[in-house]
Protein backbone atom coordinates (compact mmCIF):
# COMPACT_ATOMS: atom_id res chain seq x y z
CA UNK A 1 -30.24 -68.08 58.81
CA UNK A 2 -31.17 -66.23 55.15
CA UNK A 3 -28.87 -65.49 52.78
CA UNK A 4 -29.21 -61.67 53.44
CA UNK A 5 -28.75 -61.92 57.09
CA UNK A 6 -25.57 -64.35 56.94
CA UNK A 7 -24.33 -60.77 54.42
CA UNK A 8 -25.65 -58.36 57.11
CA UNK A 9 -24.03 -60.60 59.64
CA UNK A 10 -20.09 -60.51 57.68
CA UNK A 11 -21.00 -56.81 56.81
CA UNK A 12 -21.27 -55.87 60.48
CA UNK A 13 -18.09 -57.92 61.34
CA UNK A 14 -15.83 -56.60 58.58
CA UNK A 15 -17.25 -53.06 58.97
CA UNK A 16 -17.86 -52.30 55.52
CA UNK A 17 -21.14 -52.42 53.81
CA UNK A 18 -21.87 -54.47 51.19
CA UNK A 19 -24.81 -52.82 49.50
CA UNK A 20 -23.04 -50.68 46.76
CA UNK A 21 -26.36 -48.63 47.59
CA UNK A 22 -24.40 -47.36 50.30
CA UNK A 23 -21.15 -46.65 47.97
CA UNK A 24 -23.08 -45.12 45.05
CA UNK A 25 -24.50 -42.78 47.97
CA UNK A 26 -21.00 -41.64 49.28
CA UNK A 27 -19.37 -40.49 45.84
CA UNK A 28 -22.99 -38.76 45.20
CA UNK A 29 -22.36 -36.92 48.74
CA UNK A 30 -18.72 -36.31 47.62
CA UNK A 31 -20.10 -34.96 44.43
CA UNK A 32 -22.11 -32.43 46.57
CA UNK A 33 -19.03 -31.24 48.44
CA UNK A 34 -17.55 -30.55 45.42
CA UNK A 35 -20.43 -28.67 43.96
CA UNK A 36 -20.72 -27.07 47.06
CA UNK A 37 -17.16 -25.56 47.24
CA UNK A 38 -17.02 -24.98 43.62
CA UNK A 39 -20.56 -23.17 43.52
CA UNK A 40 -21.48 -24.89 40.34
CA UNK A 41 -19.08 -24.00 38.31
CA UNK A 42 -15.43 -24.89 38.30
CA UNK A 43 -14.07 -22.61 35.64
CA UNK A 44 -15.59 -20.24 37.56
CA UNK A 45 -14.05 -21.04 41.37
CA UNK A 46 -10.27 -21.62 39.34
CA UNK A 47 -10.87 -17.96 38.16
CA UNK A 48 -11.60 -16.69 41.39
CA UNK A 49 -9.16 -18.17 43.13
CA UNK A 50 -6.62 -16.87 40.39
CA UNK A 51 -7.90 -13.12 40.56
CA UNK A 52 -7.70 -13.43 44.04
CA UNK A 53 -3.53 -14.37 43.74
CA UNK A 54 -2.78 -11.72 41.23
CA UNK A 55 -4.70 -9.17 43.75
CA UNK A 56 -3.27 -10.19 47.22
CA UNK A 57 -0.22 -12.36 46.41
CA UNK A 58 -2.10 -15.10 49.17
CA UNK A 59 -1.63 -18.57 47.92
CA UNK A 60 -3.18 -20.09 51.08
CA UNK A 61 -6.40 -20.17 49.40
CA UNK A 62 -5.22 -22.07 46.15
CA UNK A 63 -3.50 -24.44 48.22
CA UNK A 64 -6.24 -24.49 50.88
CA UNK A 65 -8.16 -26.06 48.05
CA UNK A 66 -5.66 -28.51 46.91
CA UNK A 67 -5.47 -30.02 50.02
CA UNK A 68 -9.55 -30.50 50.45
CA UNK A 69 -10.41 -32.00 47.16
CA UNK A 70 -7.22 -34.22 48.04
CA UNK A 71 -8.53 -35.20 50.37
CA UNK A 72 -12.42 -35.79 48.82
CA UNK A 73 -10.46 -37.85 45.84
CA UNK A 74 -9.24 -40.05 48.40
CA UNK A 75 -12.38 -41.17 49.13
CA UNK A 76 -13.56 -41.60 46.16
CA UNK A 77 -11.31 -43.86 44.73
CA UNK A 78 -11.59 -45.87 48.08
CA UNK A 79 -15.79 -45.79 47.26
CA UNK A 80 -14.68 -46.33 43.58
CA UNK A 81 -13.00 -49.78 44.62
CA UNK A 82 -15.74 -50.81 47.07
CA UNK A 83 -18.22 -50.75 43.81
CA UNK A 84 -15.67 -52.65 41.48
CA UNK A 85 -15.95 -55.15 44.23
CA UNK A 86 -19.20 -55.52 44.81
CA UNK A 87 -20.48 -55.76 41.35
CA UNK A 88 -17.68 -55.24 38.86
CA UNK A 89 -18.30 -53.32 35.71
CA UNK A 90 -21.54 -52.10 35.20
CA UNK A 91 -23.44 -48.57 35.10
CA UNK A 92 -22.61 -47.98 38.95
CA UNK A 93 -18.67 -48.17 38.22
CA UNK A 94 -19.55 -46.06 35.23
CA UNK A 95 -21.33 -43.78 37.03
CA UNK A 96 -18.57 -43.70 39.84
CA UNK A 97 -15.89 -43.00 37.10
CA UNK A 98 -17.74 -40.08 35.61
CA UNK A 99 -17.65 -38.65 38.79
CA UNK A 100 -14.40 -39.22 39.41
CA UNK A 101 -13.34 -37.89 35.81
CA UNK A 102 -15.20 -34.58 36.83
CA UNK A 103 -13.05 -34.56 40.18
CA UNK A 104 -10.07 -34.77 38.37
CA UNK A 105 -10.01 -32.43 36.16
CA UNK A 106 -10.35 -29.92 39.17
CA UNK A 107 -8.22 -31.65 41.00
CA UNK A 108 -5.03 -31.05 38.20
CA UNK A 109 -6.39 -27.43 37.47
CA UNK A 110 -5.93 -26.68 40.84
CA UNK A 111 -2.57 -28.16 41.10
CA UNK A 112 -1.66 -26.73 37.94
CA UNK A 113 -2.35 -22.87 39.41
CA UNK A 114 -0.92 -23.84 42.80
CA UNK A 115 2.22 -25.24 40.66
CA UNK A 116 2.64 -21.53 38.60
CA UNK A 117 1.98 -19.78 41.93
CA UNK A 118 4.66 -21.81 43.46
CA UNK A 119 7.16 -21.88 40.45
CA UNK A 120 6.86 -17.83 40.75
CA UNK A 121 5.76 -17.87 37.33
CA UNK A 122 4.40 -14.92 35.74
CA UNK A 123 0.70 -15.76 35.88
CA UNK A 124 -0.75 -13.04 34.45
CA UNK A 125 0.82 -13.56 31.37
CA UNK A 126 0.04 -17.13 31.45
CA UNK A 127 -3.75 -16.35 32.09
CA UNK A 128 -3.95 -14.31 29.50
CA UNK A 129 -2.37 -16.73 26.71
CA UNK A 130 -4.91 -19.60 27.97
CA UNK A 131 -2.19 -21.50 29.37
CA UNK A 132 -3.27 -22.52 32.45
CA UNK A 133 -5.02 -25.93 32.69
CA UNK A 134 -8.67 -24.66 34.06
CA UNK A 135 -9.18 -22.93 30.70
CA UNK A 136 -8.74 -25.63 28.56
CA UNK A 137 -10.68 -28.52 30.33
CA UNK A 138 -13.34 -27.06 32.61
CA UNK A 139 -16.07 -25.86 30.41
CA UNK A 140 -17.42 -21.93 31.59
């Protein structure tokens, strides 16, 4: 039996791939989903999501949003370990990390509005003195 098909072989029994071709694809695909919900711009979907608090007072959406990209991040960092495993530090972690960098500076900005809206704090005033998190790390 080859060398590759011995790997195909424990791959199949252990249910995981071990081509980190197949990882590398999965946080590209999460990266998608991301750009797909944030519409290229996250600046941009933080600000929309805060105009649309201070108009309706609805904070489903903010936390709506929380609870997807939680939910994306998980995977990641589970397709973030697969790499590390298969061929330790190299561009493909790198790559995996910049991606997950990206995700979590969303991921805080949104927590940060979502923790405001909670708190009851008076956002408007906060948006307007640059203080929540979105405007400082996400680039417009």
């Amino acid at each position: 039996m080859s060398e590759q098909a011995i790997k195909d072989r424990e791959e199949a029994l252990r249910g995981e791939p071990t081509n980190v071709l197949h990882w590398i694809d999965k946080v590209d695909r999460v990266a998608a989903k991301l750009s797909k919900v944030v519409g290229g711009s996250p600046h941009q979907y933080l600000e929309t999501l805060y105009n649309g608090y201070t108009t309706s007072k609805n904070s489903d959406p903010i936390f709506d949003a929380i609870i997807y990209i939680d939910g994306l991040h998980s995977h990641l960092q589970s397709y973030h370990g697969h790499i590390l495993q298969l061929v330790g530090v190299g561009q493909e972690l790198k790559s995996a990390e910049e991606v997950i960098t990206h995700f979590d500076n969303v991921r805080r900005s949104l927590e940060d509005l979502g923790a405001m809206v909670f708190e009851e704090q008076d956002v408007i005033e906060l948006h307007t003195s640059k203080q929540f998190l979105y405007q400082t790390i996400l680039l417009e």
